[in-house]
N, C-alpha and C. Protein backbone atom coordinates (compact mmCIF):
# COMPACT_ATOMS: atom_id res chain seq x y z
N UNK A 1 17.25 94.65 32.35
CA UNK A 1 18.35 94.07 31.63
C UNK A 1 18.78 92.75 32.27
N UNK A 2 18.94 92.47 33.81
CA UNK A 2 18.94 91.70 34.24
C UNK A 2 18.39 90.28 33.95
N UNK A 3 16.68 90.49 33.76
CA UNK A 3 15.99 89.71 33.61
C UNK A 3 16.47 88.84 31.84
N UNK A 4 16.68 89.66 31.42
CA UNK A 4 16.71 88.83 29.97
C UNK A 4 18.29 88.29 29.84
N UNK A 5 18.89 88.75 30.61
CA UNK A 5 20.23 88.08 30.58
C UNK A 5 20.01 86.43 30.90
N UNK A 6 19.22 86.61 32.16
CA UNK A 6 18.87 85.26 33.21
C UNK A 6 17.94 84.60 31.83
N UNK A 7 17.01 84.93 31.27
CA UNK A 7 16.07 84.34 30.51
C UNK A 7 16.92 83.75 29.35
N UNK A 8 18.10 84.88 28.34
CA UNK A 8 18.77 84.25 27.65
C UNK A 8 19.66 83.07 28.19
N UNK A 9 20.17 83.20 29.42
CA UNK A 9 21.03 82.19 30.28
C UNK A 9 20.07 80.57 30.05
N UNK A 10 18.95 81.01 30.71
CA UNK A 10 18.23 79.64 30.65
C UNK A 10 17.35 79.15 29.62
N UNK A 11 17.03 79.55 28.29
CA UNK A 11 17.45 79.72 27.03
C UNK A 11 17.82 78.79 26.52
N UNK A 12 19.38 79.22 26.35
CA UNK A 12 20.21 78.73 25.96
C UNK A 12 20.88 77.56 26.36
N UNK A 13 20.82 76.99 27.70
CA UNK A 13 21.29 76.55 28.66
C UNK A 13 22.96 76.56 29.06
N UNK A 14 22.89 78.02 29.17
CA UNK A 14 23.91 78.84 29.17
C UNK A 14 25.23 78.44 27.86
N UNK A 15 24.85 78.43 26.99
CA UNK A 15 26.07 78.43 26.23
C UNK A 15 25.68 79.47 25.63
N UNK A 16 24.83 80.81 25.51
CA UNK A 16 24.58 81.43 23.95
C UNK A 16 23.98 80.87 23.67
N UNK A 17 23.84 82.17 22.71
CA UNK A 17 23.31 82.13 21.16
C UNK A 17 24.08 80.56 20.64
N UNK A 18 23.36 80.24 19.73
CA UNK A 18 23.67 79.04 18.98
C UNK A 18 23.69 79.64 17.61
N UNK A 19 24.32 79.52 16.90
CA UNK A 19 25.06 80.21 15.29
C UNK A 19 24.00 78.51 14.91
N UNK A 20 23.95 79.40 13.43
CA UNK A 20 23.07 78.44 12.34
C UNK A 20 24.43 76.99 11.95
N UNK A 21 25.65 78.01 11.81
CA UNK A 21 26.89 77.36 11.47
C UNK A 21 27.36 76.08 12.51
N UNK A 22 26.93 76.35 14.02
CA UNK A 22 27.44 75.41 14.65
C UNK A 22 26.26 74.45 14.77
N UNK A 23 25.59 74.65 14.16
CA UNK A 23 24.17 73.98 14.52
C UNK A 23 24.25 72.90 13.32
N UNK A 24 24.82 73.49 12.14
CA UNK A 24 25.11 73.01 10.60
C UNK A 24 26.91 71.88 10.50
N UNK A 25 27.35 72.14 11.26
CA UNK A 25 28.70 71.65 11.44
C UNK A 25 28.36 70.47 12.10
N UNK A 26 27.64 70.30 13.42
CA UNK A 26 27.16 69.38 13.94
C UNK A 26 26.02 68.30 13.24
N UNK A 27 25.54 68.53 12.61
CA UNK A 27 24.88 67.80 11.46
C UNK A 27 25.25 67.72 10.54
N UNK A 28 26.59 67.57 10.04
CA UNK A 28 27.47 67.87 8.46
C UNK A 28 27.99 66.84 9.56
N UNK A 29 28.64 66.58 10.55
CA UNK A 29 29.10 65.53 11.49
C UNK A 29 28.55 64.61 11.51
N UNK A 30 26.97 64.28 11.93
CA UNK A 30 26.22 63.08 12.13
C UNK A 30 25.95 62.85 10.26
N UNK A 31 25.73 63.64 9.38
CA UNK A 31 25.36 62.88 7.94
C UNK A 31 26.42 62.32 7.39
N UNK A 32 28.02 62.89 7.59
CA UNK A 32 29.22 61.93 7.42
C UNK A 32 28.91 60.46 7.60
N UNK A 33 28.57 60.29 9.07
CA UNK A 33 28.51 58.76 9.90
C UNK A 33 27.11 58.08 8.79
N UNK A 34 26.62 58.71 8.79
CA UNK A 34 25.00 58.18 8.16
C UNK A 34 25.82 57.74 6.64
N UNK A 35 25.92 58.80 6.26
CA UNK A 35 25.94 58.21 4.47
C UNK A 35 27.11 57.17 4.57
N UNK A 36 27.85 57.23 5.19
CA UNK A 36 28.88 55.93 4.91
C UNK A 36 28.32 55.05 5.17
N UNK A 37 27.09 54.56 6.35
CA UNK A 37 26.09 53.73 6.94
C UNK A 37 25.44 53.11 6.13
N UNK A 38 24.69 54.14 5.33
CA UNK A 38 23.64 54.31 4.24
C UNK A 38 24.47 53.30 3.26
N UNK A 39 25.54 53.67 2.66
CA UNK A 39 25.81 53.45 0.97
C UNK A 39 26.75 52.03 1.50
N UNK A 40 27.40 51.90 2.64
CA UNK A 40 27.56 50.42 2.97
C UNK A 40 26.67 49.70 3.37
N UNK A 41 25.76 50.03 3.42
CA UNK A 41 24.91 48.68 3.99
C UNK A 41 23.98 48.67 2.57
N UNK A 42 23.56 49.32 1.89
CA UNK A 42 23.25 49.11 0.40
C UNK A 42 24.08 48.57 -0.17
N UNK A 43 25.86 48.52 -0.28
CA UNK A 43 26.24 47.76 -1.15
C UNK A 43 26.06 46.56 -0.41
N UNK A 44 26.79 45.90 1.08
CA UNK A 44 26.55 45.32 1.45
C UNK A 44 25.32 44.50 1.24
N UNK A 45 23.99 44.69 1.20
CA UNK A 45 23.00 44.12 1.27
C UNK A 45 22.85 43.77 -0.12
N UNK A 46 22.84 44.59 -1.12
CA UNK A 46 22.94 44.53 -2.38
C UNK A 46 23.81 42.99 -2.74
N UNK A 47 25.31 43.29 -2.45
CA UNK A 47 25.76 41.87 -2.64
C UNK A 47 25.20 40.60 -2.24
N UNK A 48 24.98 40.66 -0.85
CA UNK A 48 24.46 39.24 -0.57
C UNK A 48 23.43 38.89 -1.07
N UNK A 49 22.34 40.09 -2.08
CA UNK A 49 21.63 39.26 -2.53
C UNK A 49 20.31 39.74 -1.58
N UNK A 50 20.42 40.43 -0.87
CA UNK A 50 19.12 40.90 0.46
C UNK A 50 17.80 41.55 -0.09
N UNK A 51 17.12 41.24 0.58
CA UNK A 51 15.76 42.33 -0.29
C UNK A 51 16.24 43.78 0.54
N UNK A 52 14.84 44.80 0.44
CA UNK A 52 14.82 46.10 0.48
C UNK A 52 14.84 46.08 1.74
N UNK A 53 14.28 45.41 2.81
CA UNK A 53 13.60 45.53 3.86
C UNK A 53 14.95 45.31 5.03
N UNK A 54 15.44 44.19 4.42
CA UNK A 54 16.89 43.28 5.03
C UNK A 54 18.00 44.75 4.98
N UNK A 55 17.58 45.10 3.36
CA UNK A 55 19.52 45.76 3.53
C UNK A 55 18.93 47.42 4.04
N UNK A 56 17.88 48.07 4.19
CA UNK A 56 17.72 48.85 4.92
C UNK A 56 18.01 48.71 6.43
N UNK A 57 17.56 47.84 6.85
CA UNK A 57 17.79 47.60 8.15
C UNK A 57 19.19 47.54 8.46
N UNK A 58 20.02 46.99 7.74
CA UNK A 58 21.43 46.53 7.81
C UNK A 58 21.97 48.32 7.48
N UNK A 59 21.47 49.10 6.65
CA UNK A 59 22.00 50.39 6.54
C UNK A 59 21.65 51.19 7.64
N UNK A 60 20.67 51.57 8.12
CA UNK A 60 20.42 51.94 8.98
C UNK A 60 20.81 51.95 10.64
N UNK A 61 21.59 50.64 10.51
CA UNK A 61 22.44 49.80 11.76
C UNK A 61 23.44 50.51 11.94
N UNK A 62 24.07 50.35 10.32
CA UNK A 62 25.61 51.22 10.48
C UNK A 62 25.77 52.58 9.91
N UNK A 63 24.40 53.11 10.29
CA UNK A 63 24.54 54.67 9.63
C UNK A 63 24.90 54.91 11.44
N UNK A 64 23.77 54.16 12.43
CA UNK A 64 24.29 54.56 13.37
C UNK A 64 25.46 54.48 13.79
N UNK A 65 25.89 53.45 13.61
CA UNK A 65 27.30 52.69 13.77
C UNK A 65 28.37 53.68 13.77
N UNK A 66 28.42 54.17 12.40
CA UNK A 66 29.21 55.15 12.15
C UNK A 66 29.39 56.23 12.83
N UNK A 67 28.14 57.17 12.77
CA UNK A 67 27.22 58.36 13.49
C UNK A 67 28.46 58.15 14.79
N UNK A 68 28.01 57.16 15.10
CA UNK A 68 28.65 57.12 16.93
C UNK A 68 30.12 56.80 17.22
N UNK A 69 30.56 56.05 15.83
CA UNK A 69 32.11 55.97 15.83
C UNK A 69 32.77 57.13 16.21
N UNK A 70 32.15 58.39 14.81
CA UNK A 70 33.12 59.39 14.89
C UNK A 70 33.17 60.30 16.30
N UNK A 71 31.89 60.39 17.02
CA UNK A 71 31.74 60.99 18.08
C UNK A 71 32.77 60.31 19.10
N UNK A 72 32.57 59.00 18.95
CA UNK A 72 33.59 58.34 20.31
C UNK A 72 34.96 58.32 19.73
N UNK A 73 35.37 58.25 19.27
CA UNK A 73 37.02 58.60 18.11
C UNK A 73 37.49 59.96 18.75
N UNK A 74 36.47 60.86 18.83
CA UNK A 74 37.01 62.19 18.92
C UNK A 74 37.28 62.20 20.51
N UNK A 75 36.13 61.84 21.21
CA UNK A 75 36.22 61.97 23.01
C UNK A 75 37.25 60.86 23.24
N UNK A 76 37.48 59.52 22.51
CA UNK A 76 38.88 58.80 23.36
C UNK A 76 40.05 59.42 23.05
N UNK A 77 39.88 60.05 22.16
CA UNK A 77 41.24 61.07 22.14
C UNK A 77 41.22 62.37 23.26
N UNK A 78 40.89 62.95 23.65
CA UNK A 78 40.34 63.65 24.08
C UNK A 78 40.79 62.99 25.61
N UNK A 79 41.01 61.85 26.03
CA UNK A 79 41.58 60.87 26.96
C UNK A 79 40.07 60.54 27.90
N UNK A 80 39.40 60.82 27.60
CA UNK A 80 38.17 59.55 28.37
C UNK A 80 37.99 58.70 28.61
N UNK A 81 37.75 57.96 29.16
CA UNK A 81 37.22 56.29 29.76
C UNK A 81 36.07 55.89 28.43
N UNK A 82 36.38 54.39 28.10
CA UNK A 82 35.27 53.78 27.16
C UNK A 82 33.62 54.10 27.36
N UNK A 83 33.55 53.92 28.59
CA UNK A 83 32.19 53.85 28.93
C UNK A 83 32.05 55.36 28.77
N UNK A 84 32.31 56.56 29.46
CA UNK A 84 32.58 57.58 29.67
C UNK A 84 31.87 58.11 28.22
N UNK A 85 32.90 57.80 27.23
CA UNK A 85 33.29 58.17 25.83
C UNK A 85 31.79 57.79 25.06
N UNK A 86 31.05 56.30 25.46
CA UNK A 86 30.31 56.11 25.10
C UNK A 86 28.79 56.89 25.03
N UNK A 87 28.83 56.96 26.51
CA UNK A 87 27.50 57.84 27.34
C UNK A 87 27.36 58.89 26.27
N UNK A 88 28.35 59.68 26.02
CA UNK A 88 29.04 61.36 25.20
C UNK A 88 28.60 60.94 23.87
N UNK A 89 28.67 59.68 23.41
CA UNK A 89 28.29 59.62 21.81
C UNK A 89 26.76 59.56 22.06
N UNK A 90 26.26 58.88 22.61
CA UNK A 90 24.94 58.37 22.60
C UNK A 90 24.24 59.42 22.88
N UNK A 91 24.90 60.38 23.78
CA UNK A 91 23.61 61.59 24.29
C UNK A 91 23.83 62.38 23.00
N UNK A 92 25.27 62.73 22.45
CA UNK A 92 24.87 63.46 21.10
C UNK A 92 24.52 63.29 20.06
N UNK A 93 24.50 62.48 19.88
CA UNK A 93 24.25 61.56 18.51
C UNK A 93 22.76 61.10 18.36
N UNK A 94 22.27 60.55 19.26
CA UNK A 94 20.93 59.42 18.91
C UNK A 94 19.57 60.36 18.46
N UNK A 95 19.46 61.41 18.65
CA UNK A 95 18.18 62.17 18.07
C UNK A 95 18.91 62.59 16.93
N UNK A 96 20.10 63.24 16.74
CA UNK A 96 20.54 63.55 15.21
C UNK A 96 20.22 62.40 14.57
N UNK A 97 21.15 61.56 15.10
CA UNK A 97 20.55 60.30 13.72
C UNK A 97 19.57 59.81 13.54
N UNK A 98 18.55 59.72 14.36
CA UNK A 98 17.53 59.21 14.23
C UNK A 98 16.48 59.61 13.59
N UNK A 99 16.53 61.28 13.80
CA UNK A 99 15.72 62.27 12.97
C UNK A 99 16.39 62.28 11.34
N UNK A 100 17.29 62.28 11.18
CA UNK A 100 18.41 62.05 9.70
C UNK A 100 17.95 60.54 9.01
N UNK A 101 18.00 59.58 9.39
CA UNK A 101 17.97 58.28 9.21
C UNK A 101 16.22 57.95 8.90
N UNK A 102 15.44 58.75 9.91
CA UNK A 102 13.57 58.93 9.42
C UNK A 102 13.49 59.59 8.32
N UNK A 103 14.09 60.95 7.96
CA UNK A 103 13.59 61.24 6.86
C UNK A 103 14.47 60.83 5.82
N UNK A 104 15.96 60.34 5.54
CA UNK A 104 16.73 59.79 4.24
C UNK A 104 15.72 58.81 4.03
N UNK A 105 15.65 57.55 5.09
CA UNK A 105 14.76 56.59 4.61
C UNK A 105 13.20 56.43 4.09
N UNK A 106 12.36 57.83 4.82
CA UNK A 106 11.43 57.70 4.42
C UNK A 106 11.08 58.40 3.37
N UNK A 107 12.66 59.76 2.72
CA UNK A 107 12.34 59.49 1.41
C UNK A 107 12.52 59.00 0.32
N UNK A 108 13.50 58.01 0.45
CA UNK A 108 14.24 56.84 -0.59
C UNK A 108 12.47 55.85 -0.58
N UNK A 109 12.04 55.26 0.99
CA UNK A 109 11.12 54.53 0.78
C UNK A 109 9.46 55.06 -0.25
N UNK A 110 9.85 56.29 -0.23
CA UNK A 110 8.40 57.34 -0.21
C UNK A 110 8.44 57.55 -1.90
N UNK A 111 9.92 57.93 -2.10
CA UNK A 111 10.08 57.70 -3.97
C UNK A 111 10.09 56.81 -4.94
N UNK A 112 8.86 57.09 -5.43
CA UNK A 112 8.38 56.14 -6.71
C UNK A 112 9.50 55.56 -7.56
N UNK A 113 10.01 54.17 -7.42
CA UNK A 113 10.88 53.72 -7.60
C UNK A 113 12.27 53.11 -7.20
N UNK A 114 12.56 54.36 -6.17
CA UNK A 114 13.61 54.36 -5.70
C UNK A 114 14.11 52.84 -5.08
N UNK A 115 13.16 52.23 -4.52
CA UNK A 115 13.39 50.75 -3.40
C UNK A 115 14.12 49.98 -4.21
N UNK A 116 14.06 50.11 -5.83
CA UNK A 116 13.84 49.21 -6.82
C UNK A 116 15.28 49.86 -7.99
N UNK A 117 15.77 51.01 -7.52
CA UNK A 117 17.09 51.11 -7.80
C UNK A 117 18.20 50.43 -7.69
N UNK A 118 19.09 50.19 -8.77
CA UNK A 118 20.29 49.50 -8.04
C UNK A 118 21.49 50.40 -8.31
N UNK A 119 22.33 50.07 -7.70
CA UNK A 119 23.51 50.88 -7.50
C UNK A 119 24.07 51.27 -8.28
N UNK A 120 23.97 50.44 -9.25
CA UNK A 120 24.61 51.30 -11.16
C UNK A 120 23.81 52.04 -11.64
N UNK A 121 22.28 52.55 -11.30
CA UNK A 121 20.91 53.50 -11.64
C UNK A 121 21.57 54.97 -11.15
N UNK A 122 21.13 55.96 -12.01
CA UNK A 122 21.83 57.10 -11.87
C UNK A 122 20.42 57.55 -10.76
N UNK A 123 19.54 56.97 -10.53
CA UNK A 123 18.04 56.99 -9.68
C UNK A 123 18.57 56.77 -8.42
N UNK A 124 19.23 55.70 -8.14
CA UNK A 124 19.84 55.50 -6.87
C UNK A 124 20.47 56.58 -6.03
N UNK A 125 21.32 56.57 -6.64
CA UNK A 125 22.55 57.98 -6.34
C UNK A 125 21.77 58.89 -6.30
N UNK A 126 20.75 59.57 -7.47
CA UNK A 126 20.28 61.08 -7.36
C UNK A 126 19.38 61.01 -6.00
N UNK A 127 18.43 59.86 -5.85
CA UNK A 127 17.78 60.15 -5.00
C UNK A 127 18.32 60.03 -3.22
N UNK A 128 19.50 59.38 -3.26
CA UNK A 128 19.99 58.83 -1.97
C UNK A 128 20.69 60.52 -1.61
N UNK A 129 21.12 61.45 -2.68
CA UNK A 129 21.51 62.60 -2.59
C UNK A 129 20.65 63.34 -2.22
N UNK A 130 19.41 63.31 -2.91
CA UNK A 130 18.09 64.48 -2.44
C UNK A 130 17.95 63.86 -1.14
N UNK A 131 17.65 62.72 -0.72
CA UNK A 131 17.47 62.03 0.75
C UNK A 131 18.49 62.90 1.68
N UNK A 132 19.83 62.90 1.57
CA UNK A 132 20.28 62.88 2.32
C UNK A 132 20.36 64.91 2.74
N UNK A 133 20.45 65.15 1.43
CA UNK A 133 20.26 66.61 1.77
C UNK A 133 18.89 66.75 2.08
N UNK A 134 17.70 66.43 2.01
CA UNK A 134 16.51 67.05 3.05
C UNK A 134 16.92 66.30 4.48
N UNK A 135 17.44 64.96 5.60
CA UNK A 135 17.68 64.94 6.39
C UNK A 135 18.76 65.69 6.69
N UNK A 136 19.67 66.54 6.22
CA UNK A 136 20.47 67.97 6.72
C UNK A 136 19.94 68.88 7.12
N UNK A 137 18.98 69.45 6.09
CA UNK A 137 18.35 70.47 5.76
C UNK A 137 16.99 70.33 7.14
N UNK A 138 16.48 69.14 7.52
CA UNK A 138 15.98 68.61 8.83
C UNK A 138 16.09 69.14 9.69
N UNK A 139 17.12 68.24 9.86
CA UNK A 139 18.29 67.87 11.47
C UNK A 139 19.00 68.84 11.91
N UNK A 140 19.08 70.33 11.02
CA UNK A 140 19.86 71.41 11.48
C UNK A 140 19.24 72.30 12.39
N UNK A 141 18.09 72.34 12.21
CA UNK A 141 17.13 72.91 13.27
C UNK A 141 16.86 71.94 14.48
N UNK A 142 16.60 70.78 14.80
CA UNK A 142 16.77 69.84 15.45
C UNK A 142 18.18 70.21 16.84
N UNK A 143 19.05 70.23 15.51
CA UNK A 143 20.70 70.18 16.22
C UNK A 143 20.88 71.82 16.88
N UNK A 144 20.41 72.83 16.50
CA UNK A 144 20.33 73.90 16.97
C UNK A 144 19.79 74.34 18.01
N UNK A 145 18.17 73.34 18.35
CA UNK A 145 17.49 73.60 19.24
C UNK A 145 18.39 72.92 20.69
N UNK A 146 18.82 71.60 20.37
CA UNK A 146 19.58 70.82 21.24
C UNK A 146 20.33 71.56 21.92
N UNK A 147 21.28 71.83 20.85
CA UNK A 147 22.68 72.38 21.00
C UNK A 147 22.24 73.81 22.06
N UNK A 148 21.26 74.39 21.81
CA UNK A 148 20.81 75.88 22.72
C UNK A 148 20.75 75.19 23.97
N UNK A 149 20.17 74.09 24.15
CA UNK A 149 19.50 73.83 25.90
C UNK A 149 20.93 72.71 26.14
N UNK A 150 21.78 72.66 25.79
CA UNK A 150 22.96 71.76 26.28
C UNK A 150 23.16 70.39 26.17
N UNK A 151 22.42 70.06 25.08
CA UNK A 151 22.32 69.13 24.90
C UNK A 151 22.67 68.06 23.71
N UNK A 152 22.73 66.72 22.86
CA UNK A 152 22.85 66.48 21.43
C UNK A 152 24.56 67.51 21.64
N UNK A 153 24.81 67.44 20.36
CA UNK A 153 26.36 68.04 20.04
C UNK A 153 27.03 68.79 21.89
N UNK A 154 26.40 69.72 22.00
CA UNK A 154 27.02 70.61 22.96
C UNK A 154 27.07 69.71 24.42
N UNK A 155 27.48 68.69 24.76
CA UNK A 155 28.18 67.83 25.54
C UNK A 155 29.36 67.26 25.14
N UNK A 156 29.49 67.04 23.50
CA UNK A 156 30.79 66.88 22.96
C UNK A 156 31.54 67.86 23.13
N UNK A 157 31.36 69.03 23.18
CA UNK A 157 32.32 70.13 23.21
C UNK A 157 33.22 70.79 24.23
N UNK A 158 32.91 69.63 25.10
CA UNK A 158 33.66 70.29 26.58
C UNK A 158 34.74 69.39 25.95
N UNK A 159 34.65 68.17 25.28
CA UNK A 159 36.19 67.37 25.04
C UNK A 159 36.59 67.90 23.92
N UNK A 160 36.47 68.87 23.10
CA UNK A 160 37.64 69.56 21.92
C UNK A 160 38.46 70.16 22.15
């Protein structure tokens, strides 16, 4: 009995079991930051007039942007130091989004048409929706595995 306690201990990296729910909460967290990222830097790019290549890049900037706002919002409250606060977003955040942000984009880029949507296309929207729910549907296993070995989300959680 011993032994599997120690094995679940190091496991987990001692937090437990990891629930599907906290694994899903924490990525319902990073796709918040993303889609506001996402659908501003499409309108954004859209207005000025940008090709596909320009205003992806520009979305993708501030999906992180976002992603990492809300994480550091929560730890400077929380009373942390900037830098401090920063380190805490970046270690939880940057594989969520990055894994989220590979597959939204590569399936907006991957759908026949989609590049070539514009924002009044009911194509746009449906597909930026299927995008964003398969990078959830992703990143929750991702965020689960993290979250077990102490890592991604479960460093934020010593500041809630």
């Amino acid at each position: 009995m011993q032994h599997d306690t120690q094995h679940a201990h190091h496991e987990h990296g001692g937090l437990g079991t990891v629930s599907w729910s906290m694994a899903a909460q924490a990525t319902l967290h990073c796709l918040t930051g993303c889609a506001i990222g996402e659908v501003l830097g499409m309108v954004i790019g859209t207005a000025l007039g940008w090709g596909n290549v320009q205003t992806m890049i520009l979305a993708i900037v501030l999906a992180f942007f976002f992603g990492y706002s809300f994480t550091l919002r929560g730890v400077l409250k929380a009373g942390v130091d900037f830098r401090t606060a920063l380190r805490v977003a970046l270690a939880a955040d940057t594989l969520s989004i990055a894994v989220m942000e590979l597959i939204d984009n590569g399936v907006i880029a991957l759908w026949p048409g989609a590049m070539d949507a514009h924002l009044a296309d009911v194509k746009f929207w449906l597909v930026l929706a299927i995008a964003l729910a398969a990078a959830f549907a992703i990143t929750v296993p991702v965020n689960k595995w993290m979250i077990g070995r102490g890592k991604g989300h479960a460093v934020v959680h010593q500041y809630h």
